[in-house]
PDB file of N, CA and C in Angstrom:
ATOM      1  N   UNK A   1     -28.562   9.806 -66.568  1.00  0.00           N
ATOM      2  CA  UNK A   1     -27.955  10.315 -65.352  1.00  0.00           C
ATOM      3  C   UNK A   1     -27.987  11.838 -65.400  1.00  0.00           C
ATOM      4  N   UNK A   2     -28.020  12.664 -64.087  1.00  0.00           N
ATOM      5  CA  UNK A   2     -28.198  14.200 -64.425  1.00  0.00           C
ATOM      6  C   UNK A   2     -27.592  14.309 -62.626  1.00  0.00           C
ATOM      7  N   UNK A   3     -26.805  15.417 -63.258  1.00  0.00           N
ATOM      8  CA  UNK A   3     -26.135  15.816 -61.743  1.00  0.00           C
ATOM      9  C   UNK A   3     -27.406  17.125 -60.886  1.00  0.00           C
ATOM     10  N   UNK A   4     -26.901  16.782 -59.470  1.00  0.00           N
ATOM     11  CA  UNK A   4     -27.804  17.640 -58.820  1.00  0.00           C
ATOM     12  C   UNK A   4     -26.781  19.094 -58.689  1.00  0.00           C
ATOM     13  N   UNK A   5     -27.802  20.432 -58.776  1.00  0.00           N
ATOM     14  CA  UNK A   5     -26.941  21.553 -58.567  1.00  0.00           C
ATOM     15  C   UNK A   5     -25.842  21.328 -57.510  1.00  0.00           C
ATOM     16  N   UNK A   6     -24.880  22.062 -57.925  1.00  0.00           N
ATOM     17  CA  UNK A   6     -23.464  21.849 -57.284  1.00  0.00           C
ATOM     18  C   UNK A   6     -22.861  23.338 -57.450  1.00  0.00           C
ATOM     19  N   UNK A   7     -22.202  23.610 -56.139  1.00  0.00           N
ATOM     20  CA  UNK A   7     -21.120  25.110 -56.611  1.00  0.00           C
ATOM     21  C   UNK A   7     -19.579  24.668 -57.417  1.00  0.00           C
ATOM     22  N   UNK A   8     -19.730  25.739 -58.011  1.00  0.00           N
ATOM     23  CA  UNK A   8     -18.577  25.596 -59.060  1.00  0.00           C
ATOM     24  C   UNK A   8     -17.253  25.595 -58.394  1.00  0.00           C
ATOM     25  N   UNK A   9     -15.972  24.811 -58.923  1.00  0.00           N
ATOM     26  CA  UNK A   9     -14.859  24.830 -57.882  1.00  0.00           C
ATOM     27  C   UNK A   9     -14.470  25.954 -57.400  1.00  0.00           C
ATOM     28  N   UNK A  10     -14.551  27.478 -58.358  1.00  0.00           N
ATOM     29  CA  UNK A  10     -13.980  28.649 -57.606  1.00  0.00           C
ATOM     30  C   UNK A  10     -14.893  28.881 -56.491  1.00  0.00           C
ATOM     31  N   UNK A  11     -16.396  28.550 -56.349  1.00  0.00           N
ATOM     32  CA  UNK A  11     -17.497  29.203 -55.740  1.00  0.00           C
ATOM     33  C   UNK A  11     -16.974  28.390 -54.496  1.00  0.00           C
ATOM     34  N   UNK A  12     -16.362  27.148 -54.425  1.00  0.00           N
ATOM     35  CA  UNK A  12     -16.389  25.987 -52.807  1.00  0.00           C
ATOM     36  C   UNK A  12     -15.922  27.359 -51.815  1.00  0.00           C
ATOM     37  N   UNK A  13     -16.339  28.234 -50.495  1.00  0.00           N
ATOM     38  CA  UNK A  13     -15.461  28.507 -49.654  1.00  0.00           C
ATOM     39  C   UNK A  13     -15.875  27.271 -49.180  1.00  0.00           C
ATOM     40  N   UNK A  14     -14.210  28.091 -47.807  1.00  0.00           N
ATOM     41  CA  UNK A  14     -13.828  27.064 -46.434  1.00  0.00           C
ATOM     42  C   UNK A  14     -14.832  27.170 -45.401  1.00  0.00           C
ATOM     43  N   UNK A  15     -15.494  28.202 -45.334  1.00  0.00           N
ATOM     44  CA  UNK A  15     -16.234  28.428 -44.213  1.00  0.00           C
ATOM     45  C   UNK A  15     -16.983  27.021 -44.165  1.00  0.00           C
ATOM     46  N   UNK A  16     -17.831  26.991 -45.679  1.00  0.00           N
ATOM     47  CA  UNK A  16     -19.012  26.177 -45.721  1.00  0.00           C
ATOM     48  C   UNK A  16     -18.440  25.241 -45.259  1.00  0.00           C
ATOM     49  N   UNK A  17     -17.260  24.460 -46.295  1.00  0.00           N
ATOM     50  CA  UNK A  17     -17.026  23.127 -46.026  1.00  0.00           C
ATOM     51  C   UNK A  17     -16.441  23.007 -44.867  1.00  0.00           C
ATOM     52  N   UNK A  18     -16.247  23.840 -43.834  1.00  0.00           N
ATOM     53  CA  UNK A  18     -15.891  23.924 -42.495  1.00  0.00           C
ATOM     54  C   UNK A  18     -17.115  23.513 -41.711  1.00  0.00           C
ATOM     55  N   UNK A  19     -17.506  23.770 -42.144  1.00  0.00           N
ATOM     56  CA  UNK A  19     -19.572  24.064 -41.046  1.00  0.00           C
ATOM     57  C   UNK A  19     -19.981  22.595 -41.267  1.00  0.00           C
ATOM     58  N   UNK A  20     -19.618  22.124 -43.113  1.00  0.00           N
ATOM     59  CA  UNK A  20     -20.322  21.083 -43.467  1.00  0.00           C
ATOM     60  C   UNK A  20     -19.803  19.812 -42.783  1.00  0.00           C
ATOM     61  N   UNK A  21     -18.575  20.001 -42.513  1.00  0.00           N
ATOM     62  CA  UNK A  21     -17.429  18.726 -42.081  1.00  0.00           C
ATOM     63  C   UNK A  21     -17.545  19.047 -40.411  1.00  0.00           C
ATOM     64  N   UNK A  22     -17.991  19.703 -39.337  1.00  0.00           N
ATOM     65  CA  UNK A  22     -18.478  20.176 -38.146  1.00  0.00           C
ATOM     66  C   UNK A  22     -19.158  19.104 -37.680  1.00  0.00           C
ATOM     67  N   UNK A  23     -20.288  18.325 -38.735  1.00  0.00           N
ATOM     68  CA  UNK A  23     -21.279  17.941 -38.007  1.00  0.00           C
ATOM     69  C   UNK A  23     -20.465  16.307 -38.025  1.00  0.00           C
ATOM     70  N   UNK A  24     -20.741  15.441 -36.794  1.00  0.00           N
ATOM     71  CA  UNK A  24     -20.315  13.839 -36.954  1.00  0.00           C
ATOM     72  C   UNK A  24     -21.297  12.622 -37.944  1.00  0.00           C
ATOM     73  N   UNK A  25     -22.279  13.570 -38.030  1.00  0.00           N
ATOM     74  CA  UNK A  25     -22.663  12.231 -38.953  1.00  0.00           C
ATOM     75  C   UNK A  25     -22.196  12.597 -40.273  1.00  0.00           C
ATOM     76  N   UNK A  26     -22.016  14.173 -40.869  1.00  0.00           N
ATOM     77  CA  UNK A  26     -21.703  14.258 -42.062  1.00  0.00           C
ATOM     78  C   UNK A  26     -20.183  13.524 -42.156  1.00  0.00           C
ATOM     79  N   UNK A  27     -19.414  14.111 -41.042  1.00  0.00           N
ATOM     80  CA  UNK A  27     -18.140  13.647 -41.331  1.00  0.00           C
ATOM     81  C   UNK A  27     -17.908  11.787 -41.677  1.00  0.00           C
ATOM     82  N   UNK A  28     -18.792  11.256 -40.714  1.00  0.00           N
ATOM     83  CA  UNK A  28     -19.061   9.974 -41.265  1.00  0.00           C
ATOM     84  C   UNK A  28     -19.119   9.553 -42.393  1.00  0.00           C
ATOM     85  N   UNK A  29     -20.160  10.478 -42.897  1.00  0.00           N
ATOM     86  CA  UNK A  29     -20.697   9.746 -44.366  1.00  0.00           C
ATOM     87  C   UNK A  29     -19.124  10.110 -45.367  1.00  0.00           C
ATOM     88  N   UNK A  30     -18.474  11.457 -44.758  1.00  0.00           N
ATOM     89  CA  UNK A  30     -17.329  11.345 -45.750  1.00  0.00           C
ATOM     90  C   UNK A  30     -16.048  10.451 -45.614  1.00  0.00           C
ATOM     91  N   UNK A  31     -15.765  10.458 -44.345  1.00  0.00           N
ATOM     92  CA  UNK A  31     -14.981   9.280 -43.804  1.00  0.00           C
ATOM     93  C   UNK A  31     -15.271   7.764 -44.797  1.00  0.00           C
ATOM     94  N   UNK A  32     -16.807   7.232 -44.907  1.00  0.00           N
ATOM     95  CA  UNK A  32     -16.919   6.025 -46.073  1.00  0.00           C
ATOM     96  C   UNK A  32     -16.839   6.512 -47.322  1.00  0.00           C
ATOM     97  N   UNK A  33     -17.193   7.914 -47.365  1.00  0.00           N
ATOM     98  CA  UNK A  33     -17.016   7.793 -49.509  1.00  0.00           C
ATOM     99  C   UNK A  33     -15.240   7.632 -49.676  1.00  0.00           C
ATOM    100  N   UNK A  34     -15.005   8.137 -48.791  1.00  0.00           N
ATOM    101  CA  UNK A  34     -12.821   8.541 -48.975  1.00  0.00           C
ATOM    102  C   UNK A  34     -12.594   6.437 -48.945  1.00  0.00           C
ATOM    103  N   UNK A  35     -13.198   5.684 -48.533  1.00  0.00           N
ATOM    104  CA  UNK A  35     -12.716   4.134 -48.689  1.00  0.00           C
ATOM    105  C   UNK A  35     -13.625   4.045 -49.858  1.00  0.00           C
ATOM    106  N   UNK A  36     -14.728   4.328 -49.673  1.00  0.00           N
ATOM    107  CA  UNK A  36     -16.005   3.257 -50.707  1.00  0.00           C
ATOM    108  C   UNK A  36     -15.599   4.091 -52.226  1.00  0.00           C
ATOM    109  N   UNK A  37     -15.414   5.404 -52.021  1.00  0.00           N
ATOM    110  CA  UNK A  37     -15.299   5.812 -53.400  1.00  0.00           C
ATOM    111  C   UNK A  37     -16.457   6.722 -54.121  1.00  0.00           C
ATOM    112  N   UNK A  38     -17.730   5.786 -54.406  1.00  0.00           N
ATOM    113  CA  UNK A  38     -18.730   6.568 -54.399  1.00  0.00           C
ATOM    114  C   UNK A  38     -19.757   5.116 -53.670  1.00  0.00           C
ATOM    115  N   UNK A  39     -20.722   5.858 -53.310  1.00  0.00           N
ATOM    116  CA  UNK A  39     -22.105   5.202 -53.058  1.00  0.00           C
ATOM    117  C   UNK A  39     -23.211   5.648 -53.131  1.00  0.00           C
ATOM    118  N   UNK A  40     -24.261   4.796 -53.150  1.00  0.00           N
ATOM    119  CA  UNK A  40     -25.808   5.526 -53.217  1.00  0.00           C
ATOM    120  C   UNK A  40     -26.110   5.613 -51.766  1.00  0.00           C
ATOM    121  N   UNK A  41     -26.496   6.782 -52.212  1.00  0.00           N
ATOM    122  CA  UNK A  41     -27.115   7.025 -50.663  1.00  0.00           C
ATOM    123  C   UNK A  41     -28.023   6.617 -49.586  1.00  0.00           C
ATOM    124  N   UNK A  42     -28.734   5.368 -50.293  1.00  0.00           N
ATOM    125  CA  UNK A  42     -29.176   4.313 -49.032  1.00  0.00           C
ATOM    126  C   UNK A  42     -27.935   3.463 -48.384  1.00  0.00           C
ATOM    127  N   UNK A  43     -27.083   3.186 -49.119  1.00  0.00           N
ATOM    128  CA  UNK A  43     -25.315   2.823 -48.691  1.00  0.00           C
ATOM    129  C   UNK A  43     -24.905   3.208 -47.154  1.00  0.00           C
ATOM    130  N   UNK A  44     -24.756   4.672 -47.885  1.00  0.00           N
ATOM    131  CA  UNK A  44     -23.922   5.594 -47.221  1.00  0.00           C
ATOM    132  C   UNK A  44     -24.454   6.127 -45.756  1.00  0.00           C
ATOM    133  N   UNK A  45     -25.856   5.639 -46.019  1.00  0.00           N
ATOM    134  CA  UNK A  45     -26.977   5.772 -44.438  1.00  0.00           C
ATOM    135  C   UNK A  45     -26.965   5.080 -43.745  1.00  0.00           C
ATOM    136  N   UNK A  46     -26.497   3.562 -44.201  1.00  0.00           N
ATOM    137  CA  UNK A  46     -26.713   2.374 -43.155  1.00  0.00           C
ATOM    138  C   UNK A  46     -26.327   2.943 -41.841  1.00  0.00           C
ATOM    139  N   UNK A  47     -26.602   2.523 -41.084  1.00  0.00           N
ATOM    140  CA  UNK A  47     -25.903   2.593 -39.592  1.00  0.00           C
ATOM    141  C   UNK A  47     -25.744   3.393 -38.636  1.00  0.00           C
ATOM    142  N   UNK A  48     -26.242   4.879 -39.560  1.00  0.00           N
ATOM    143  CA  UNK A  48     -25.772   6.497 -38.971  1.00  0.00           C
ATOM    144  C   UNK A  48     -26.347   6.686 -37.929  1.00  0.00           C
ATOM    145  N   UNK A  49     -27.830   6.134 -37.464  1.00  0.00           N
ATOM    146  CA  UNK A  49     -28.665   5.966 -37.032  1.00  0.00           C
ATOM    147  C   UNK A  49     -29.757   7.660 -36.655  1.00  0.00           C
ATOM    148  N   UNK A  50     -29.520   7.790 -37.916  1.00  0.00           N
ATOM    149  CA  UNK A  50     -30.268   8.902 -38.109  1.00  0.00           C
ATOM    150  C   UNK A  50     -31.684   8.447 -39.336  1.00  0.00           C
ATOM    151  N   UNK A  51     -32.712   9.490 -39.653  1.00  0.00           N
ATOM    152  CA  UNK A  51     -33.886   9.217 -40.011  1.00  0.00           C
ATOM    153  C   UNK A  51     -33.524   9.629 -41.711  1.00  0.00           C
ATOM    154  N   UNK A  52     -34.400   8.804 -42.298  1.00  0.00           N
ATOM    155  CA  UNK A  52     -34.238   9.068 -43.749  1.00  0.00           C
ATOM    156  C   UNK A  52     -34.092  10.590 -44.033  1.00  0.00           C
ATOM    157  N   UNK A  53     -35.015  11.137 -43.900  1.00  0.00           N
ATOM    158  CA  UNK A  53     -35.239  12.634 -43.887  1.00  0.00           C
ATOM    159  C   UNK A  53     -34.128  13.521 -43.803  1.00  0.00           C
ATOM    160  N   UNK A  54     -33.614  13.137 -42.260  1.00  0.00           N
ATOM    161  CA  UNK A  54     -32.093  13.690 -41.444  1.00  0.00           C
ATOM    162  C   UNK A  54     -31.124  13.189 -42.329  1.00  0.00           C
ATOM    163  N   UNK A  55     -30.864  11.909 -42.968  1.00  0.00           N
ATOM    164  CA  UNK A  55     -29.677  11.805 -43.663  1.00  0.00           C
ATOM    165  C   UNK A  55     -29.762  12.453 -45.162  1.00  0.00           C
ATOM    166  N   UNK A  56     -30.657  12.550 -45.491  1.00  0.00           N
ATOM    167  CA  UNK A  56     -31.140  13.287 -46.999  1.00  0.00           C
ATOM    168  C   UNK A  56     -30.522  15.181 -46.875  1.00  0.00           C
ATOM    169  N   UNK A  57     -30.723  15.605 -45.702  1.00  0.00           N
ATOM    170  CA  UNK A  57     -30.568  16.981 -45.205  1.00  0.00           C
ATOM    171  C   UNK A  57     -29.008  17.186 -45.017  1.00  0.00           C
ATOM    172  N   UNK A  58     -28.075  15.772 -44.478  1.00  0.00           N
ATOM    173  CA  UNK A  58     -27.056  15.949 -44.337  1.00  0.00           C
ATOM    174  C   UNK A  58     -25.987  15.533 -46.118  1.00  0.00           C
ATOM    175  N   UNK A  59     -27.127  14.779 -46.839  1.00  0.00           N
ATOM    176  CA  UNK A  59     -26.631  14.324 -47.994  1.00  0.00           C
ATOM    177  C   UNK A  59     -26.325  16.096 -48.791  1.00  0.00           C
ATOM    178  N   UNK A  60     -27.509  16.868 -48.804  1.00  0.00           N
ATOM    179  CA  UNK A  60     -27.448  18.198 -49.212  1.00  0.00           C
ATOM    180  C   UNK A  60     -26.826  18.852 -48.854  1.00  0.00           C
ATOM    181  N   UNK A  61     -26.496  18.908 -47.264  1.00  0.00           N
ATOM    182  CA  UNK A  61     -25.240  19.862 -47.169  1.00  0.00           C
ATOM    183  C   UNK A  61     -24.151  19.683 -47.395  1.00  0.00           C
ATOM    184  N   UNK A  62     -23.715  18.647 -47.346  1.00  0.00           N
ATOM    185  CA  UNK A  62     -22.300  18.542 -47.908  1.00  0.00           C
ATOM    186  C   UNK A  62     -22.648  18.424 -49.802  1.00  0.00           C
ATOM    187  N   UNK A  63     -23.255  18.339 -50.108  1.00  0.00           N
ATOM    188  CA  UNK A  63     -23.409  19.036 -52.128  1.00  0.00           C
ATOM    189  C   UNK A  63     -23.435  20.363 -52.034  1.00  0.00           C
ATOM    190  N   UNK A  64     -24.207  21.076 -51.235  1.00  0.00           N
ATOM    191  CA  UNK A  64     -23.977  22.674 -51.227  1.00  0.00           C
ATOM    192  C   UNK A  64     -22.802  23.257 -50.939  1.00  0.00           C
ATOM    193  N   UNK A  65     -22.230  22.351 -50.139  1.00  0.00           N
ATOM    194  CA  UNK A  65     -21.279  22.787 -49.359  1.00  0.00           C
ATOM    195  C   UNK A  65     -19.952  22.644 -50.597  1.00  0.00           C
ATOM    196  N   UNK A  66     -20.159  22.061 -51.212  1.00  0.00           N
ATOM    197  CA  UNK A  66     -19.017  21.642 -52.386  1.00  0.00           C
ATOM    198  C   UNK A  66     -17.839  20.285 -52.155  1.00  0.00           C
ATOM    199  N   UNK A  67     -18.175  19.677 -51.100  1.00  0.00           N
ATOM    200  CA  UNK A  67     -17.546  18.318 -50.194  1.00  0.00           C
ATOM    201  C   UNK A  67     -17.813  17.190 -51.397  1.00  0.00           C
ATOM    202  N   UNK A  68     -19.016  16.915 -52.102  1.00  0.00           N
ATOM    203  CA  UNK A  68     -19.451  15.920 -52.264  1.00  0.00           C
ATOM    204  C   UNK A  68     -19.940  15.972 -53.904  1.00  0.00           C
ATOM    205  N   UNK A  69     -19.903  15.555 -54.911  1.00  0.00           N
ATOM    206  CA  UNK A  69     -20.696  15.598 -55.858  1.00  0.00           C
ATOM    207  C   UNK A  69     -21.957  14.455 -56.046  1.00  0.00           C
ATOM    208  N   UNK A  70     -23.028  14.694 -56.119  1.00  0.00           N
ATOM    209  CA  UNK A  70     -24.022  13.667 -56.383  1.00  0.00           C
ATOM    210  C   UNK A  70     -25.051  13.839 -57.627  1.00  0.00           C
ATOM    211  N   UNK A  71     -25.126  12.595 -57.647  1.00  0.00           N
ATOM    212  CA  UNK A  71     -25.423  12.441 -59.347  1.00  0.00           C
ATOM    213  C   UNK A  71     -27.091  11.310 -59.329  1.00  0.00           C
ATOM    214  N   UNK A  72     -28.225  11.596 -60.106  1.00  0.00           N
ATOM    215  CA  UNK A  72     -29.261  10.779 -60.088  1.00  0.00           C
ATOM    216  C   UNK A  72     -29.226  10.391 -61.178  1.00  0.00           C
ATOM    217  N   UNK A  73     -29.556   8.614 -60.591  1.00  0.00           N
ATOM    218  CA  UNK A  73     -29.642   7.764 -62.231  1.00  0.00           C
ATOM    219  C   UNK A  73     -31.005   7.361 -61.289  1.00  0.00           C
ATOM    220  N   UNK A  74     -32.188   7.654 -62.767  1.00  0.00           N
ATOM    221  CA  UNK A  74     -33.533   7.062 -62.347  1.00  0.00           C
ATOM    222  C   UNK A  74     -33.986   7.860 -60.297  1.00  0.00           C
ATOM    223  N   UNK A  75     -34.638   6.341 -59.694  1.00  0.00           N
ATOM    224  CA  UNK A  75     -34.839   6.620 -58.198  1.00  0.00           C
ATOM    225  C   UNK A  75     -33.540   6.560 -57.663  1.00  0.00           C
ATOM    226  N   UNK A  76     -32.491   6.438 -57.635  1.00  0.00           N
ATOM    227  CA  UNK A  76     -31.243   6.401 -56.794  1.00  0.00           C
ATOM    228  C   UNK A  76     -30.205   7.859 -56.770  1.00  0.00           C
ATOM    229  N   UNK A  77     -29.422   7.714 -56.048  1.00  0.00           N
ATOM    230  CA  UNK A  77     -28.541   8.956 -55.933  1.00  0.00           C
ATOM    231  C   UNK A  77     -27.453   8.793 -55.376  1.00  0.00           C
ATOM    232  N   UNK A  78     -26.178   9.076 -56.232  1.00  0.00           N
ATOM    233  CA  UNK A  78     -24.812   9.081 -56.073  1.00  0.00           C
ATOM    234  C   UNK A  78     -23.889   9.059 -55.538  1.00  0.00           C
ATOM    235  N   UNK A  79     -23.659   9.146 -53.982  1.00  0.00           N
ATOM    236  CA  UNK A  79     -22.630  10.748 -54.135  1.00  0.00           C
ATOM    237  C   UNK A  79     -20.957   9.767 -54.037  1.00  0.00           C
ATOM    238  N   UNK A  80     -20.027  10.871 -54.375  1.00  0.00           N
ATOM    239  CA  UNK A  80     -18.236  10.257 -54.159  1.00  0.00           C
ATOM    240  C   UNK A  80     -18.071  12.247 -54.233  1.00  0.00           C
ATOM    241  N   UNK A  81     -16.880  11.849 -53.175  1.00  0.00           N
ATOM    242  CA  UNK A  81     -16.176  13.386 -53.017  1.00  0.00           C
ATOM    243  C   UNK A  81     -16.071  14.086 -53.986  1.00  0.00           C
ATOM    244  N   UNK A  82     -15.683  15.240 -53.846  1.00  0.00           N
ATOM    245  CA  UNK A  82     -15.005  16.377 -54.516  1.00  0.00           C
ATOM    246  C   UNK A  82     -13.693  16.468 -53.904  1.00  0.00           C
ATOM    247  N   UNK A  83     -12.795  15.243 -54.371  1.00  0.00           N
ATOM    248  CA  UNK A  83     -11.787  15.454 -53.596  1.00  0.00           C
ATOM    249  C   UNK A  83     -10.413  16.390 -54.334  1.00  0.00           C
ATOM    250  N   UNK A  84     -10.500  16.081 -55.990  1.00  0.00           N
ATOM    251  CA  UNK A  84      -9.764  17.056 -56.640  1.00  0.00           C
ATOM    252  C   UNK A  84      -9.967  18.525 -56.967  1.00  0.00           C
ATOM    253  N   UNK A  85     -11.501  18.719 -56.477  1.00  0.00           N
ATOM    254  CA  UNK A  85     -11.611  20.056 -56.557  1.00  0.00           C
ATOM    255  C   UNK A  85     -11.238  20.761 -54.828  1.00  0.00           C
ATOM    256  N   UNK A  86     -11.403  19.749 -54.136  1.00  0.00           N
ATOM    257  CA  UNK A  86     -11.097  19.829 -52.489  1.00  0.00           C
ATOM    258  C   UNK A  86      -9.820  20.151 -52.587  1.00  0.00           C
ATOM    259  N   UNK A  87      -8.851  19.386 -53.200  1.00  0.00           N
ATOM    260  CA  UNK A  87      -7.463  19.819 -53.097  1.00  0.00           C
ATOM    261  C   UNK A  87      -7.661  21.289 -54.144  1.00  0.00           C
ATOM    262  N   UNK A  88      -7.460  21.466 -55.062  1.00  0.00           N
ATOM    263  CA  UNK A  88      -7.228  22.302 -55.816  1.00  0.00           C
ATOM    264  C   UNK A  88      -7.713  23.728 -55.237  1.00  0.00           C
ATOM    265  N   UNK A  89      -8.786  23.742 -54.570  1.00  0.00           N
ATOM    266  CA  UNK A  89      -8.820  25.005 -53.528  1.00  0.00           C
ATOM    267  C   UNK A  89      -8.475  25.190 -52.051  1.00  0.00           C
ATOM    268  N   UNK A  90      -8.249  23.868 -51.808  1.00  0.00           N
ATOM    269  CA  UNK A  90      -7.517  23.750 -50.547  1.00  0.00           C
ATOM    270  C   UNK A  90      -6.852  22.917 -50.116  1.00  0.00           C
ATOM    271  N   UNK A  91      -5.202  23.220 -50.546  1.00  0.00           N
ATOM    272  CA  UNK A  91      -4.723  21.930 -50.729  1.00  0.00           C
ATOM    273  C   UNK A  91      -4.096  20.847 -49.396  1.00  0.00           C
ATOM    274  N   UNK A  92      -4.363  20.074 -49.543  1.00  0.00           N
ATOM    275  CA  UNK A  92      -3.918  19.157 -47.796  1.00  0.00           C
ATOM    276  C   UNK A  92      -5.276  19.237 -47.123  1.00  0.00           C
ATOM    277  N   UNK A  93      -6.321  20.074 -46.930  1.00  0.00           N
ATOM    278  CA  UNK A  93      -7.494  19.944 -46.332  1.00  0.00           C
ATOM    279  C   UNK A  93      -8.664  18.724 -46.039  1.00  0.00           C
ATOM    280  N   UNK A  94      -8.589  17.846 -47.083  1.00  0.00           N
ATOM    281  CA  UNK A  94      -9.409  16.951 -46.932  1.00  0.00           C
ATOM    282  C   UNK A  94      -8.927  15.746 -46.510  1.00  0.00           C
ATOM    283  N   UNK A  95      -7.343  15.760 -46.666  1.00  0.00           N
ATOM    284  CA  UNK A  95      -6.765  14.852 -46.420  1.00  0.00           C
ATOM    285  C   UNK A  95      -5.896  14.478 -44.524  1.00  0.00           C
ATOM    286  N   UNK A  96      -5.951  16.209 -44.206  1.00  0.00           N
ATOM    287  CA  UNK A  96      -5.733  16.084 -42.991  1.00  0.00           C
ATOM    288  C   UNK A  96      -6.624  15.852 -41.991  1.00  0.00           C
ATOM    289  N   UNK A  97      -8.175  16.650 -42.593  1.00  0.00           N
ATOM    290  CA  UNK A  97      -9.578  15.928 -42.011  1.00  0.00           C
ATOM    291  C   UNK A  97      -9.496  14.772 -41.838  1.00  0.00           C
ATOM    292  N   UNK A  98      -9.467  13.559 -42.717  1.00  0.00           N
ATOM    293  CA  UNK A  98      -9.809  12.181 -43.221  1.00  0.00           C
ATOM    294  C   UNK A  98      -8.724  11.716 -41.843  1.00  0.00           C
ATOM    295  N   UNK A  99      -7.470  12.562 -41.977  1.00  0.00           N
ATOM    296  CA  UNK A  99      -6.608  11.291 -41.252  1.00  0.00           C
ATOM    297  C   UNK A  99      -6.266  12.022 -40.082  1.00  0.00           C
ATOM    298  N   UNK A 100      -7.083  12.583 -39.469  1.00  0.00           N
ATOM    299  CA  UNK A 100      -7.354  13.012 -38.074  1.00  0.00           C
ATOM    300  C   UNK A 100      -8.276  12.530 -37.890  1.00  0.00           C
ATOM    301  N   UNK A 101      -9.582  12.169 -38.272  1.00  0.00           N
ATOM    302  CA  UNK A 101     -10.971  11.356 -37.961  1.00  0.00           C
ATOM    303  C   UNK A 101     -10.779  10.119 -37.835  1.00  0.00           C
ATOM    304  N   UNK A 102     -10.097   9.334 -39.137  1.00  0.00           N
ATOM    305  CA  UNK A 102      -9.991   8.091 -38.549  1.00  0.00           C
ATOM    306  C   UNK A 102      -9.049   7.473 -37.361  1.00  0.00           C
ATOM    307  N   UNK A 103      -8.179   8.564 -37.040  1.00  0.00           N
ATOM    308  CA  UNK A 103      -7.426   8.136 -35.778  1.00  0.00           C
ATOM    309  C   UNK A 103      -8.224   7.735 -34.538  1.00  0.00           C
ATOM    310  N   UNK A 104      -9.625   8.786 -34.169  1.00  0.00           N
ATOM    311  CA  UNK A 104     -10.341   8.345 -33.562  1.00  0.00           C
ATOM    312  C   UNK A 104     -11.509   7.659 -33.771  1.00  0.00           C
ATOM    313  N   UNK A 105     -12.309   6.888 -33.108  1.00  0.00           N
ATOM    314  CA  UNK A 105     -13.257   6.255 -32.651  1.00  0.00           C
ATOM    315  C   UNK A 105     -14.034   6.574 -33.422  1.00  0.00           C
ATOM    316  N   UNK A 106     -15.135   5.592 -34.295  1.00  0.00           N
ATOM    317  CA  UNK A 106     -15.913   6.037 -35.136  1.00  0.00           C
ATOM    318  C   UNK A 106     -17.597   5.403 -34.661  1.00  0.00           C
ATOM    319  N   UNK A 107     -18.694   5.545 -35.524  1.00  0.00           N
ATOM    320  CA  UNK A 107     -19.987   5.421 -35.194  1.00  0.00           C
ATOM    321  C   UNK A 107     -19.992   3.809 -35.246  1.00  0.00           C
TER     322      UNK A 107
END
């Protein structure tokens, strides 16, 4: 197993993970890791109805963004939140996201 580059917890700003959590399909995919926990990322694509390519682009921004950690074993790939480093630089943030999104209407 070998993790993919990731910013370090001091490096996460808000901006990014502001920009990164902006878009609805990303927020999607985080909306299922916060139940599923972690998944591989053919998982975490079902349904989005976006293109392999497009969900691979949104898988990266939220790892750049510092939202997400993902990890490759062999052909597959990881991801489950950064939710203790999410709190620890911003605390209540991911959690008031999560439970303002699922109040409404989802994909």
């Amino acid at each position: 197993m070998r993790l993919l580059p990731h910013p370090a917890t001091e490096d996460i700003e808000l901006t990014e993970v502001l920009r990164a959590l902006a878009d609805p399909v990303r927020l999607e995919i985080v909306v299922r890791l916060s139940v599923a926990g972690e998944l591989n990322c053919t998982v975490a694509g079902d349904d989005l109805g976006v293109h392999k390519s497009t969900a691979s682009h949104h898988y990266r921004t939220l790892r750049e963004a510092g939202v997400v950690l993902t990890k490759q074993e062999g052909r597959l790939k990881f991801m489950s939140l950064r939710r203790d480093d999410l709190e620890s630089r911003f605390p209540g943030l991911l959690d008031s996201i999560l439970a303002a999104t699922t109040s409404h209407v989802r994909f």
